[in-house]
C-alpha atoms as a PDB file:
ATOM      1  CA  UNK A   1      -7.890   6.756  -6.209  1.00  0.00           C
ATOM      2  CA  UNK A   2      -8.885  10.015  -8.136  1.00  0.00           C
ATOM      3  CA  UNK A   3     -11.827   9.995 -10.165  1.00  0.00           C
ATOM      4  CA  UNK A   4     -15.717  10.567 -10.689  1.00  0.00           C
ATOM      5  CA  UNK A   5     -17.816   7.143 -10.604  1.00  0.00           C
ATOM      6  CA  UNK A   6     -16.873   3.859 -11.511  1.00  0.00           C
ATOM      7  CA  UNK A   7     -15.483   2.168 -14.328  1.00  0.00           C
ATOM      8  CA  UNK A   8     -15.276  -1.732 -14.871  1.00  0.00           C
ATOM      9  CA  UNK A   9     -13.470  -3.743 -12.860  1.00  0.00           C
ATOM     10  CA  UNK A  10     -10.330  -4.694 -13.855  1.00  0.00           C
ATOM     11  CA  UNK A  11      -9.019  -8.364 -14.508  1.00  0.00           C
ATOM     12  CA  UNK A  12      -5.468  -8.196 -12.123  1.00  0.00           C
ATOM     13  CA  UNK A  13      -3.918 -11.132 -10.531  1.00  0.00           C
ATOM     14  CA  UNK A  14      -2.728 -10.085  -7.037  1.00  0.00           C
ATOM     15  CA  UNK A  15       1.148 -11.556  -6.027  1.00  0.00           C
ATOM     16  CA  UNK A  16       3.222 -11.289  -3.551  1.00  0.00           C
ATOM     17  CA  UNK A  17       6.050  -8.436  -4.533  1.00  0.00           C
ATOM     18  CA  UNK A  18       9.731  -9.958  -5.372  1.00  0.00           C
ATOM     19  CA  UNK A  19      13.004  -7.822  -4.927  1.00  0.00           C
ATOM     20  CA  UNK A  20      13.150  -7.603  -8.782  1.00  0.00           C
ATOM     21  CA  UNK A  21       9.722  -5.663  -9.458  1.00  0.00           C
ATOM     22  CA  UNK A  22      11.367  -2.976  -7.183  1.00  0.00           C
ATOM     23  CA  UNK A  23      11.980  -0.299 -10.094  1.00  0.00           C
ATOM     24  CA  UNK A  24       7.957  -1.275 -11.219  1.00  0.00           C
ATOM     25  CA  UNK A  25       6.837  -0.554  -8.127  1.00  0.00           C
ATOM     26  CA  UNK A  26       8.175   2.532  -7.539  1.00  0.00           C
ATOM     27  CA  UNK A  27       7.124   3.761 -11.156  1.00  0.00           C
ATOM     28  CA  UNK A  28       3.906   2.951  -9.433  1.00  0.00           C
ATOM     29  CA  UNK A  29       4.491   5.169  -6.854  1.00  0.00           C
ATOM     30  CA  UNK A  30       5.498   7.652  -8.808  1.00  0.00           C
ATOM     31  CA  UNK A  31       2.721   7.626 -11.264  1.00  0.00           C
ATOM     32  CA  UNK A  32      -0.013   7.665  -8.082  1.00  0.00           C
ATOM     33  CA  UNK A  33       1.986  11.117  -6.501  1.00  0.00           C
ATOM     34  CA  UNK A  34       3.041   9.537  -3.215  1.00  0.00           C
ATOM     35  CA  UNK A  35       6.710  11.030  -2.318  1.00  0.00           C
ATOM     36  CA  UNK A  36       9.818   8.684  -2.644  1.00  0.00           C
ATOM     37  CA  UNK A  37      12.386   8.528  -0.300  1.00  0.00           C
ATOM     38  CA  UNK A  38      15.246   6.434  -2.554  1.00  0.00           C
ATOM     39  CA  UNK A  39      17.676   7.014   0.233  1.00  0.00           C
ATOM     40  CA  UNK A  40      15.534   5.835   2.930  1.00  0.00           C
ATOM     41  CA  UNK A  41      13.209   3.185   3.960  1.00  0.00           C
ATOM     42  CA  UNK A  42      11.923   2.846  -0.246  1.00  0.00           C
ATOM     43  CA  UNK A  43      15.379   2.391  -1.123  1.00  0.00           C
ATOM     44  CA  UNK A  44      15.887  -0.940  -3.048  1.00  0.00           C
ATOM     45  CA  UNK A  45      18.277  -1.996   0.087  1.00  0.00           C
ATOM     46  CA  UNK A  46      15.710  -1.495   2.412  1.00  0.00           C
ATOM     47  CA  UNK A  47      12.928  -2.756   0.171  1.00  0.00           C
ATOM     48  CA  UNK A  48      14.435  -6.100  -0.062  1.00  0.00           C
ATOM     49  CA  UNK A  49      15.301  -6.313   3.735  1.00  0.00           C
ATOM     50  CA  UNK A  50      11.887  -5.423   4.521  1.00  0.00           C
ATOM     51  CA  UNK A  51      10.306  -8.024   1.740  1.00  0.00           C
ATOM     52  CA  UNK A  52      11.973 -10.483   3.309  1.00  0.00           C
ATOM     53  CA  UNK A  53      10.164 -10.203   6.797  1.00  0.00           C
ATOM     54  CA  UNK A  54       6.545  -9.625   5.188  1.00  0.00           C
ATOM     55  CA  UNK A  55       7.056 -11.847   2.186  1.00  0.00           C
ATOM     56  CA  UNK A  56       3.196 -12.432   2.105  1.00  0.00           C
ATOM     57  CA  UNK A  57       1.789  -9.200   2.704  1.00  0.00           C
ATOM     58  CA  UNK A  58       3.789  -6.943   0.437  1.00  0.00           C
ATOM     59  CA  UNK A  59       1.778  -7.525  -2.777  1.00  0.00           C
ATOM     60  CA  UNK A  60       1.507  -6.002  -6.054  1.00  0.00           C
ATOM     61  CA  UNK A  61      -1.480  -6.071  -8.900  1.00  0.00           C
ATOM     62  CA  UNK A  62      -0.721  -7.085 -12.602  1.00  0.00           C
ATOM     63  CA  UNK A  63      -2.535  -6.811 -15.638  1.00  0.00           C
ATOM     64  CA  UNK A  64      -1.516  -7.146 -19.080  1.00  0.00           C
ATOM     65  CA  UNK A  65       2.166  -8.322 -17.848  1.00  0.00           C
ATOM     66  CA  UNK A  66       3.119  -5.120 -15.722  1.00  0.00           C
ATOM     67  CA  UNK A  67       2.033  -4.087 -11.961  1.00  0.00           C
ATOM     68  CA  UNK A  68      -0.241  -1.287 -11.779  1.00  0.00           C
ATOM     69  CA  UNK A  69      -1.063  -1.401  -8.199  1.00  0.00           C
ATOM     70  CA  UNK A  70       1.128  -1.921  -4.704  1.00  0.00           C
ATOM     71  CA  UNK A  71       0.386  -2.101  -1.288  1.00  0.00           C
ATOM     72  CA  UNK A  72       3.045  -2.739   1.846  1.00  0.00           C
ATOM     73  CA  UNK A  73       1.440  -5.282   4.740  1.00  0.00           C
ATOM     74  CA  UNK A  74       3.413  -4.663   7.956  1.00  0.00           C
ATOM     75  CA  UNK A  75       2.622  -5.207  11.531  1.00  0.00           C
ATOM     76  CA  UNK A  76       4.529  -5.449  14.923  1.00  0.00           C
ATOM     77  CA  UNK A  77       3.581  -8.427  16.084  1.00  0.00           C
ATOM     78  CA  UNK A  78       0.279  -6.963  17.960  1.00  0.00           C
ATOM     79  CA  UNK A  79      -0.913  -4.410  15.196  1.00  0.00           C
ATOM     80  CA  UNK A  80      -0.955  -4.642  11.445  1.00  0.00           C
ATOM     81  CA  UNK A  81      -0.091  -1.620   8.880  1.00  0.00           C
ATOM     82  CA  UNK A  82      -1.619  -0.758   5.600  1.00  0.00           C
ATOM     83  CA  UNK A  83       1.398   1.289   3.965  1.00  0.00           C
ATOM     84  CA  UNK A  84       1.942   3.045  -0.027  1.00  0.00           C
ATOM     85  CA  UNK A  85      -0.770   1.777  -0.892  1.00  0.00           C
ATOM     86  CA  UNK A  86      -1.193   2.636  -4.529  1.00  0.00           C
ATOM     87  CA  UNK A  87      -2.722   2.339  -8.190  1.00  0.00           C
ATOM     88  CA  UNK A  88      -1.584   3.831 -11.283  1.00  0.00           C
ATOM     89  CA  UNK A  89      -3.920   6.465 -12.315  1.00  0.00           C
ATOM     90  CA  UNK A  90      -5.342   4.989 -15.081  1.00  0.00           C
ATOM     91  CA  UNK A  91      -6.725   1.668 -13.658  1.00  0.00           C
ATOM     92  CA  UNK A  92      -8.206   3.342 -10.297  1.00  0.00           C
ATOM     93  CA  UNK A  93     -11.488   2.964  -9.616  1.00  0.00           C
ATOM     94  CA  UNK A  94     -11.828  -0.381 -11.236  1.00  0.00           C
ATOM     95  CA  UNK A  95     -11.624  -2.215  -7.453  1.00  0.00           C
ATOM     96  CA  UNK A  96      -7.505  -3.063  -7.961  1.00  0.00           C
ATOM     97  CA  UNK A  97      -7.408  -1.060  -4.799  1.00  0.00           C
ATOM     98  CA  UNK A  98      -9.775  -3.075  -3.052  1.00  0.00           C
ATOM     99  CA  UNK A  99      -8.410  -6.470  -4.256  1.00  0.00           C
ATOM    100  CA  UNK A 100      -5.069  -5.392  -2.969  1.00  0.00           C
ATOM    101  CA  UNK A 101      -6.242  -4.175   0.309  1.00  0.00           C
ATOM    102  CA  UNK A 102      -8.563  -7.719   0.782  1.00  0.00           C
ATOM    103  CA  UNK A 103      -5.586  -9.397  -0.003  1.00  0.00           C
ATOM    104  CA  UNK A 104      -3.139  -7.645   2.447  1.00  0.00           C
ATOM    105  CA  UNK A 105      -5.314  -7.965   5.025  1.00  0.00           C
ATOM    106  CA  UNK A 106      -5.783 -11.612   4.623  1.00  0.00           C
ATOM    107  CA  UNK A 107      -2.082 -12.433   4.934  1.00  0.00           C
ATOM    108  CA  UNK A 108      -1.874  -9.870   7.893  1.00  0.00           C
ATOM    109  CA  UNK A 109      -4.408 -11.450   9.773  1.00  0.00           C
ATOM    110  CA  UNK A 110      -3.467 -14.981   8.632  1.00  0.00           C
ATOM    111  CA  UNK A 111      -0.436 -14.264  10.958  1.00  0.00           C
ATOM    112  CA  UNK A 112      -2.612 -13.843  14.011  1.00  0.00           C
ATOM    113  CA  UNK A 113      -3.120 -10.184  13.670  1.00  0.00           C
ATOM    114  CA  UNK A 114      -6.573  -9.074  14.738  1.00  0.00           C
ATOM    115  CA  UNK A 115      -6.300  -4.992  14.461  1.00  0.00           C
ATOM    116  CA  UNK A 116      -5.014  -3.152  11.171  1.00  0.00           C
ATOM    117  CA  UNK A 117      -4.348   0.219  10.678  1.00  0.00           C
ATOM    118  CA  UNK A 118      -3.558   3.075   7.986  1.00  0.00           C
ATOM    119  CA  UNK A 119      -2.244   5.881   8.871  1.00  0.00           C
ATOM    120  CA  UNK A 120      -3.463   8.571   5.824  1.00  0.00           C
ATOM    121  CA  UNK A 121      -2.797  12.412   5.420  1.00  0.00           C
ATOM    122  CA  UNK A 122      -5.590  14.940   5.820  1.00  0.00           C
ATOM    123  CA  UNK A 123      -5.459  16.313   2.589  1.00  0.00           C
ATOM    124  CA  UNK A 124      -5.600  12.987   0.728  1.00  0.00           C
ATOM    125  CA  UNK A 125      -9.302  12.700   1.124  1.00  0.00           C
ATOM    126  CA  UNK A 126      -9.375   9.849  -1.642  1.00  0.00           C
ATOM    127  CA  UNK A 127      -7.550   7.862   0.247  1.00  0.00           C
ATOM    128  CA  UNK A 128      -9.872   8.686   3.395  1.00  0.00           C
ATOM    129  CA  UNK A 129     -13.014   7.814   1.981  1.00  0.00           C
ATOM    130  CA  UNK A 130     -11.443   4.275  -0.025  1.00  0.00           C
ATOM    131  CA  UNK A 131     -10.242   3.694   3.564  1.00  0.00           C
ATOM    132  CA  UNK A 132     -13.785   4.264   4.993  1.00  0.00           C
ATOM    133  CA  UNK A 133     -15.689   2.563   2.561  1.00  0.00           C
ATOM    134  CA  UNK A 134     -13.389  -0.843   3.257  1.00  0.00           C
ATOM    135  CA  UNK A 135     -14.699  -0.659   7.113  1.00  0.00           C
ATOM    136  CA  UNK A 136     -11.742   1.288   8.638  1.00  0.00           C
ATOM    137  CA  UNK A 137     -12.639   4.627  10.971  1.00  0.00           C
ATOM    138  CA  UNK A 138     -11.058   7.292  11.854  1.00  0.00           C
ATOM    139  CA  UNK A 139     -11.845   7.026  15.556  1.00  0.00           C
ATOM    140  CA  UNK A 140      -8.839   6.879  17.686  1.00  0.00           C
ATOM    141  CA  UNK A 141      -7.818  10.733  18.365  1.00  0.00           C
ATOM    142  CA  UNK A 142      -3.932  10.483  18.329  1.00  0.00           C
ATOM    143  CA  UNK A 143      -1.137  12.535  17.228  1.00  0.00           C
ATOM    144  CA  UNK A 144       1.950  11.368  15.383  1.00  0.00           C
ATOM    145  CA  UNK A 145       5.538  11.849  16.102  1.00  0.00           C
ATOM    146  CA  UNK A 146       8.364  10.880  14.003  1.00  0.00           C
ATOM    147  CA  UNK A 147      12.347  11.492  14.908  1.00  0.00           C
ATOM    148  CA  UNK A 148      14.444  10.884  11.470  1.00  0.00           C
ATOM    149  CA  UNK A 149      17.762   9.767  12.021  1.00  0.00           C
ATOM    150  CA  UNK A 150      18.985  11.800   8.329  1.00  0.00           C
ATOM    151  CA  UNK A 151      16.754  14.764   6.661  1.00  0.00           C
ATOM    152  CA  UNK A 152      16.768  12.301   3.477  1.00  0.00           C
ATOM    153  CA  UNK A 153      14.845   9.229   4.480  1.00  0.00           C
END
């Protein structure tokens, strides 16, 4: 989400995300800079087991025949989760990151989910102010903990 001003928006059909676009998505992922963990929870095993409970809310954004955007609806049955989201470089700032968001957040709260989140790092300030912009704050002081089972996911 990198980039001075805007540029046109962009003609992209969002979809929900099928076990098979796995290797386009995370050339996706790759081209926006957000780490990879293929031996983790992004690994195709996982991505497929995961697709399979959020079938509606894992999307992706196409344009001439190839995805250039992804973003990862979760929730636990009370809150909903706004996770890798993502745009190849060259088509940000074009709104394919607000489509996919507006989309996500439609399935998520078509299941009965009132509250979304996102959780984003402090030096991805990008990220911050997209989030801001789309009516999310950053109001709820908290502190996160993780405990990985292996050093590689």
């Amino acid at each position: 989400m990198k980039g001075q001003g805007e540029s046109p928006r962009l003609d992209c059909r969002i979809r929900p995300a099928h076990a098979e676009d796995y290797e386009e998505i995370v050339s996706v992922w790759k081209a926006s800079g957000l780490p990879f963990s293929p031996a983790g929870r992004e690994s195709r095993e996982a991505f497929s087991t995961q697709l399979r409970n959020f079938p509606t809310s894992y999307l992706v954004a196409e344009s001439g025949g190839r995805i250039i955007g992804v973003i990862l609806g979760t929730h636990d049955h009370r809150k909903g989760w706004i996770n890798r989201l993502a745009v190849v470089p060259e088509h940000r700032r074009r709104s394919v990151a607000g489509k996919l968001l507006a989309s996500c957040e439609a399935a998520i709260h078509a299941q009965g989910i009132e509250i979304i989140g996102a959780l984003i790092e402090p030096e991805n300030e990008d990220s911050s102010a997209f989030f801001e912009r789309s009516g999310y704050r950053n109001d709820v002081p908290a502190r996160y903990y993780r405990k990985r089972q292996r050093r590689d996911i």
